[in-house]
C-alpha atoms as a PDB file:
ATOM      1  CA  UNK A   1       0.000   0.000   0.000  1.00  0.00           C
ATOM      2  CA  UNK A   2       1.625   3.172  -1.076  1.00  0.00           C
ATOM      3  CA  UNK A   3       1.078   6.069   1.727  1.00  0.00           C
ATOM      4  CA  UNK A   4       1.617   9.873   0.978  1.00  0.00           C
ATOM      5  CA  UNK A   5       1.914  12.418   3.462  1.00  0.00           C
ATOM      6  CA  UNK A   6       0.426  15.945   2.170  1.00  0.00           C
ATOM      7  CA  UNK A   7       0.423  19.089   4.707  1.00  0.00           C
ATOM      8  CA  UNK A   8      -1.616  22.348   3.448  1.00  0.00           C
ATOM      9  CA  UNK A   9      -0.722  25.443   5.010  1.00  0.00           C
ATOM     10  CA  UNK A  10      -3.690  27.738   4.326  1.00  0.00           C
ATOM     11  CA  UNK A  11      -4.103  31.737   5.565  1.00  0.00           C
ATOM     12  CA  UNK A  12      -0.594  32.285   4.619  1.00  0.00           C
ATOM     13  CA  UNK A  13       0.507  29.573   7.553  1.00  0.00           C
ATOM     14  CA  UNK A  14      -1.962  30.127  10.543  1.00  0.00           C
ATOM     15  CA  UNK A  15      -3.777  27.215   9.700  1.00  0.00           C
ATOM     16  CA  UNK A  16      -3.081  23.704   8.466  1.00  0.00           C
ATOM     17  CA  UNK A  17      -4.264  20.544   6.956  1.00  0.00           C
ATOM     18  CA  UNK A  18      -2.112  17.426   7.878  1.00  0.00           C
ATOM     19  CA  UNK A  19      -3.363  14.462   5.050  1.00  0.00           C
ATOM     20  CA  UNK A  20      -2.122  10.569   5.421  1.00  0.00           C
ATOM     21  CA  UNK A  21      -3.005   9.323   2.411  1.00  0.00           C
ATOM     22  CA  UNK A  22      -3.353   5.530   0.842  1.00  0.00           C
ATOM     23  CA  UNK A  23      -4.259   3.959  -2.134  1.00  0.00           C
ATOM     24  CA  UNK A  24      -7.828   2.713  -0.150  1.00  0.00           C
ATOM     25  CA  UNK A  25      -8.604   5.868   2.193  1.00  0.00           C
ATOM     26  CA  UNK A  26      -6.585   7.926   4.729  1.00  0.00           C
ATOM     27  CA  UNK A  27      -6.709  10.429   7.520  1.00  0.00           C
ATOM     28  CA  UNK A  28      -6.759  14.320   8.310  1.00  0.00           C
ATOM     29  CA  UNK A  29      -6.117  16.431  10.948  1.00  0.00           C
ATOM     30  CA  UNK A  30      -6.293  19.796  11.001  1.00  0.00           C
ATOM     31  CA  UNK A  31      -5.857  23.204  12.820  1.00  0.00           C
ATOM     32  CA  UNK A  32      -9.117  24.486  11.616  1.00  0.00           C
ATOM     33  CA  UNK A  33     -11.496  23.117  14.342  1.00  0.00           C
ATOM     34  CA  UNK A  34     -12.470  25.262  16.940  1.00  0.00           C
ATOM     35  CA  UNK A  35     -12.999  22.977  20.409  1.00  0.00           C
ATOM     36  CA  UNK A  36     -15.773  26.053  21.162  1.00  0.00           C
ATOM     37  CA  UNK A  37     -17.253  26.283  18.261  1.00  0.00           C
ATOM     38  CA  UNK A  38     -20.935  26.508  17.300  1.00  0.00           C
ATOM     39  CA  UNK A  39     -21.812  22.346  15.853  1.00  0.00           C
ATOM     40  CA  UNK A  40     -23.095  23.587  12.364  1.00  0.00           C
ATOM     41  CA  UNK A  41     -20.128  25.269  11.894  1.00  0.00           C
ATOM     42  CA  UNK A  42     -17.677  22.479  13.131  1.00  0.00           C
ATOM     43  CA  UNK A  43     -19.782  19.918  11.419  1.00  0.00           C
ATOM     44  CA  UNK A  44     -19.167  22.198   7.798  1.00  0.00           C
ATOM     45  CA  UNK A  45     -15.390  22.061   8.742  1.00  0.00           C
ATOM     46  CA  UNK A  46     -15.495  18.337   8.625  1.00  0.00           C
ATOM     47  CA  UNK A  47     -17.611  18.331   5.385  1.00  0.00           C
ATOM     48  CA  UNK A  48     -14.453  20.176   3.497  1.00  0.00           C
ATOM     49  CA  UNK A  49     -11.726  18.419   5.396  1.00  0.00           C
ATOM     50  CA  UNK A  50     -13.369  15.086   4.423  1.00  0.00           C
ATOM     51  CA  UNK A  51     -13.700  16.654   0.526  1.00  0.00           C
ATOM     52  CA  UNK A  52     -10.563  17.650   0.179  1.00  0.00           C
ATOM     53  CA  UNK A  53      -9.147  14.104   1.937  1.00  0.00           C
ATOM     54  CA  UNK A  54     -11.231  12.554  -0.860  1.00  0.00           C
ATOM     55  CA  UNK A  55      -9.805  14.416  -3.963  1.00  0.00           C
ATOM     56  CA  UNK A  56      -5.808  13.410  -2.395  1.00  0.00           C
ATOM     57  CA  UNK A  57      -7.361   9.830  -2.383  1.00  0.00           C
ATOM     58  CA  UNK A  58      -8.629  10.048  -5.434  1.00  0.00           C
ATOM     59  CA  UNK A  59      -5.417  11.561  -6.795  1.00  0.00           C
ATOM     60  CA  UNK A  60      -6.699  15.228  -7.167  1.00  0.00           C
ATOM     61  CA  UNK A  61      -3.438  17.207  -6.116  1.00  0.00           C
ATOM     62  CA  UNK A  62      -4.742  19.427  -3.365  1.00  0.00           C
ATOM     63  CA  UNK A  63      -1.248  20.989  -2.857  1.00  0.00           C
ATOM     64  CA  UNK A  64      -1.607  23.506  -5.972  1.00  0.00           C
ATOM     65  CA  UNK A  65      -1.885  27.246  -5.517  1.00  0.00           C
ATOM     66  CA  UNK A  66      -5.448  27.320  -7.231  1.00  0.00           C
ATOM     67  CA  UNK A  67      -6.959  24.678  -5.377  1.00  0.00           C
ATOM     68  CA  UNK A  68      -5.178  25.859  -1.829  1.00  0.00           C
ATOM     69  CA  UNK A  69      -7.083  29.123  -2.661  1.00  0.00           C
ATOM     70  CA  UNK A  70     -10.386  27.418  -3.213  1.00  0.00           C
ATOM     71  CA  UNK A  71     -10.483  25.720   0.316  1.00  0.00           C
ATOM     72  CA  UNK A  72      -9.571  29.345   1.565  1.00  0.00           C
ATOM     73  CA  UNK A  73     -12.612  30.731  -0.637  1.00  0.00           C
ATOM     74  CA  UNK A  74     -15.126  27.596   0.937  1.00  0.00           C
ATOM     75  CA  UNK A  75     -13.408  28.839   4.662  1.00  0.00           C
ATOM     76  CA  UNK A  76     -14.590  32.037   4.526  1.00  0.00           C
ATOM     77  CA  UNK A  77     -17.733  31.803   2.965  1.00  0.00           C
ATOM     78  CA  UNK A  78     -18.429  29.064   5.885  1.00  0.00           C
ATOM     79  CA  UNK A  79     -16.860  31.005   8.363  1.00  0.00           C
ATOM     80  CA  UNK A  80     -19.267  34.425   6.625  1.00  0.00           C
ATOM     81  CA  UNK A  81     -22.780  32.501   6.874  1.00  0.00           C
ATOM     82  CA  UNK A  82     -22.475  30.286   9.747  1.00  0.00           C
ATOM     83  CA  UNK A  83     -20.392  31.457  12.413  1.00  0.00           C
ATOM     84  CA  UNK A  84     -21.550  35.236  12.287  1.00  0.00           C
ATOM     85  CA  UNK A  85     -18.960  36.680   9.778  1.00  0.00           C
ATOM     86  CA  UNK A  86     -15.155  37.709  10.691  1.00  0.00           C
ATOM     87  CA  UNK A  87     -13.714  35.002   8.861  1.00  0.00           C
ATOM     88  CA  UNK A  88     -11.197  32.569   9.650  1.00  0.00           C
ATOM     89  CA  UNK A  89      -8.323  34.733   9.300  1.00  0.00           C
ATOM     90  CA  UNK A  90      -6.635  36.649  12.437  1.00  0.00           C
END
């Protein structure tokens, strides 16, 4: 079973996605998840760090520019609608 190891660093570095990743699955962790925040919001989190662990399994390569900037993009407009606005940057 060939394993890959992928880390994002997304908001120029403040925030990361940490990817194992195999030819029949993987794993994620991430900085993203906020242990206080509102369920809706941490269960949308999930939904995009399970989406993005699914394109790397499926070979997508997440690690480009373009597609780094679309999780950004997906962040924000989560972070916009369902946490109250701000955003996810600091």
């Amino acid at each position: 079973m060939v394993k890959k190891e992928i880390t994002l660093k997304l908001f120029r570095g403040q925030s990361t996605m940490q990817m194992t990743v195999c030819q029949n699955g993987g794993s994620i962790r991430s900085s993203l998840r906020d242990r206080h925040a509102a369920p809706l919001f941490a269960g949308a989190i999930g939904a995009v760090e399970g989406m993005v662990l699914a394109h790397a399994c499926a070979g997508v390569d997440v690690t480009t520019p373009a597609y780094v900037v679309g999780i950004e993009t997906t962040l924000e407009a989560l972070s916009g609608s369902l946490a109250g606005g701000g955003g996810l940057e600091a």
